[in-house]
C-alpha atoms as a PDB file:
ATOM      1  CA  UNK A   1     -97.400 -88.359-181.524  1.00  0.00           C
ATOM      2  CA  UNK A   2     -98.533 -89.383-177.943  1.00  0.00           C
ATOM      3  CA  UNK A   3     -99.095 -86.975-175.080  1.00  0.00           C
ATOM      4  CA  UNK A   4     -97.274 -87.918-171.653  1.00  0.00           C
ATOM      5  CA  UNK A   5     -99.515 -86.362-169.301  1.00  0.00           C
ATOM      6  CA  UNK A   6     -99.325 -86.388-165.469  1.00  0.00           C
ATOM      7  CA  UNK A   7    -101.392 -88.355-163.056  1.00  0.00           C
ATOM      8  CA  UNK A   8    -100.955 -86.192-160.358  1.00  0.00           C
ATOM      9  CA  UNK A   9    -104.448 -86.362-158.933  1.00  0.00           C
ATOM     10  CA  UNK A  10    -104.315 -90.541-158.719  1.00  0.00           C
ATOM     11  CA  UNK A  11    -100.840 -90.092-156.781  1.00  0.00           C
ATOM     12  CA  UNK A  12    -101.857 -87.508-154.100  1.00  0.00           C
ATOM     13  CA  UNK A  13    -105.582 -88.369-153.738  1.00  0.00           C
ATOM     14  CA  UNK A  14    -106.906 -87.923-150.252  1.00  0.00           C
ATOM     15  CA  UNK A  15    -108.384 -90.780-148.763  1.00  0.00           C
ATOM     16  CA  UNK A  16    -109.553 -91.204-145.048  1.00  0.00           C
ATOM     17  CA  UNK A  17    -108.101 -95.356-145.323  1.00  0.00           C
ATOM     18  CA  UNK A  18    -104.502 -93.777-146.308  1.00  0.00           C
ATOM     19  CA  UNK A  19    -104.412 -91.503-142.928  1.00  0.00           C
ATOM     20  CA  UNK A  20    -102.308 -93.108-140.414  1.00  0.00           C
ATOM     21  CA  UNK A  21    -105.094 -94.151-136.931  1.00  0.00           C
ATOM     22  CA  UNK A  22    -104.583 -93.012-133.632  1.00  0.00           C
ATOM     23  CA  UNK A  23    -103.147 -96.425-132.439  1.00  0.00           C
ATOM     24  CA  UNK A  24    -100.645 -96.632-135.277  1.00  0.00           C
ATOM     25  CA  UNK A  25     -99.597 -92.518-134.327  1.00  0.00           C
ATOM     26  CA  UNK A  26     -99.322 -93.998-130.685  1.00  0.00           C
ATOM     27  CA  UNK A  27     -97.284 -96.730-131.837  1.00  0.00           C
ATOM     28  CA  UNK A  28     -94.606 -94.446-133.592  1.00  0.00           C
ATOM     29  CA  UNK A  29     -94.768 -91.872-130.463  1.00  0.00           C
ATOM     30  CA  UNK A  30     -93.720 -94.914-128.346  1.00  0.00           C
ATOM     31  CA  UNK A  31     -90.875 -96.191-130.679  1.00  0.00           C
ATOM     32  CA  UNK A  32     -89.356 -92.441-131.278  1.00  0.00           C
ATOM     33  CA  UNK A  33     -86.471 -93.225-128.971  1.00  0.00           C
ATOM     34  CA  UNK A  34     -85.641 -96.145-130.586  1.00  0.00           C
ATOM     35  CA  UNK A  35     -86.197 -94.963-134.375  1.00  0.00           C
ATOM     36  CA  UNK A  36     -83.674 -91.884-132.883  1.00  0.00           C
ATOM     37  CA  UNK A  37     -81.176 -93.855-131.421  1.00  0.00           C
ATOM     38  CA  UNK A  38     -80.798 -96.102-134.904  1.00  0.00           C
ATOM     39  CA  UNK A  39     -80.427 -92.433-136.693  1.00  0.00           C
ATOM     40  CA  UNK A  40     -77.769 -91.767-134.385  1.00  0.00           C
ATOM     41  CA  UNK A  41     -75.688 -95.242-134.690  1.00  0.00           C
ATOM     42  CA  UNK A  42     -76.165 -94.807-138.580  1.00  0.00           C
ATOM     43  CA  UNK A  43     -74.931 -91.150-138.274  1.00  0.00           C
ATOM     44  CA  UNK A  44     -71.856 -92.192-136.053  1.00  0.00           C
ATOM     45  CA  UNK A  45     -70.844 -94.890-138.387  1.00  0.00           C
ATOM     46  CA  UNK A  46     -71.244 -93.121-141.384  1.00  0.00           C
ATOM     47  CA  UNK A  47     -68.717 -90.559-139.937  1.00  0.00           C
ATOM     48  CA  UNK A  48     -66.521 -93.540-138.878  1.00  0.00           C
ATOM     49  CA  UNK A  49     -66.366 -94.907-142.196  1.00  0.00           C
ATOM     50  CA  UNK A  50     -65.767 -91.464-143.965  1.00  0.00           C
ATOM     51  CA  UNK A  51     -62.036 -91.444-142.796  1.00  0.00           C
ATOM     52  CA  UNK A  52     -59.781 -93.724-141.548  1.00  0.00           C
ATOM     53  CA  UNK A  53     -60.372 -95.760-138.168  1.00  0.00           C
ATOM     54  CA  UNK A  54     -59.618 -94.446-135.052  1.00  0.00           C
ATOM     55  CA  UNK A  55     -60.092 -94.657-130.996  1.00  0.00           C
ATOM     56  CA  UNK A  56     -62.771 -91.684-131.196  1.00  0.00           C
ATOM     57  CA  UNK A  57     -65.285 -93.264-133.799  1.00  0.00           C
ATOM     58  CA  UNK A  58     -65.130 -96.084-132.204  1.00  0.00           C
ATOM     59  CA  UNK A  59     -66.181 -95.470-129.151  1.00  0.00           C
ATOM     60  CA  UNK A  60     -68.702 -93.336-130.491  1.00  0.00           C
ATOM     61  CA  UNK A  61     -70.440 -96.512-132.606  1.00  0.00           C
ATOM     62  CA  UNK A  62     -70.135 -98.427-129.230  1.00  0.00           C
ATOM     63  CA  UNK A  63     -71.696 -95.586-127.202  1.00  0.00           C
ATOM     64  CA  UNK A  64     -74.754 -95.427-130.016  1.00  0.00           C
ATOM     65  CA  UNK A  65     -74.935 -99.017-129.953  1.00  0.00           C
ATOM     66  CA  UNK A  66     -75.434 -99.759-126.915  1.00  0.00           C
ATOM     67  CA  UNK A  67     -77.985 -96.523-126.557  1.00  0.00           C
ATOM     68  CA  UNK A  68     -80.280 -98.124-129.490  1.00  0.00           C
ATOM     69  CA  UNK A  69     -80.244-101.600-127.421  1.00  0.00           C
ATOM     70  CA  UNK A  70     -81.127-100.208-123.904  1.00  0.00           C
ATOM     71  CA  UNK A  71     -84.017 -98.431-125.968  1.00  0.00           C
ATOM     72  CA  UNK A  72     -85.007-101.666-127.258  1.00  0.00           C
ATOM     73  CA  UNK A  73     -84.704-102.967-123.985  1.00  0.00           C
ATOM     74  CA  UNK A  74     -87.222-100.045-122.396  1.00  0.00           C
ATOM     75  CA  UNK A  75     -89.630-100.789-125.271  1.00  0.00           C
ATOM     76  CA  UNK A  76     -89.464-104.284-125.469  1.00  0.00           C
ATOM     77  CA  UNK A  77     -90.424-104.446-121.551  1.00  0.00           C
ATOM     78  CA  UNK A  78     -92.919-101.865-121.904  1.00  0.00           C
ATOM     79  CA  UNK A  79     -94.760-103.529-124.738  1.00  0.00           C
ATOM     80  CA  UNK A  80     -94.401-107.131-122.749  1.00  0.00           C
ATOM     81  CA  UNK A  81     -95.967-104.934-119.651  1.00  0.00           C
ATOM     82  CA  UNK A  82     -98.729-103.514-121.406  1.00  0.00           C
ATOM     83  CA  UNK A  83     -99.696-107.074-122.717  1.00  0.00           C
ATOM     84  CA  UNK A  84     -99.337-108.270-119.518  1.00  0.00           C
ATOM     85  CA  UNK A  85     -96.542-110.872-120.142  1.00  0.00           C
ATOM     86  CA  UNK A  86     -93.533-110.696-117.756  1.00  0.00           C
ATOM     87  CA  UNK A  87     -90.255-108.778-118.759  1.00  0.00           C
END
């Protein structure tokens, strides 16, 4: 008979290399609005595919949609300004 035993410590070892670096934690801070607006158009059209179609969903996917691509719009020029490209 075999004993199935855990490797717990392997899976949440602490290593300094696994930690996320300051640019990277910049990087995310700077794409939050983005990353929320995409949770927002995937919330609005799960709720418009949960029940039949109408006006109201709709215009709520549209109104997400275009909020996730002026974000990516905003980030896309700042990152092309930082670099030092123009927008």
């Amino acid at each position: 008979m075999k004993h199935i035993v855990t490797v717990q410590e392997a899976v949440t070892a602490f290593e300094p290399w696994m930690e996320p670096t300051d640019a990277e934690l910049d990087a995310i801070d700077r794409e939050m609005p983005l990353i929320l607006a995409d949770v927002d158009l995937i919330d609005a059209q799960i709720t418009a595919m949960d029940h039949g179609a109408n006006e109201v969903d709709a215009r709520r996917v549209r109104r997400t949609l275009a909020r996730v691509l002026t974000e990516y719009r905003i980030l896309a020029n700042r990152t092309t300004d930082t670099v030092g490209g123009a927008a």
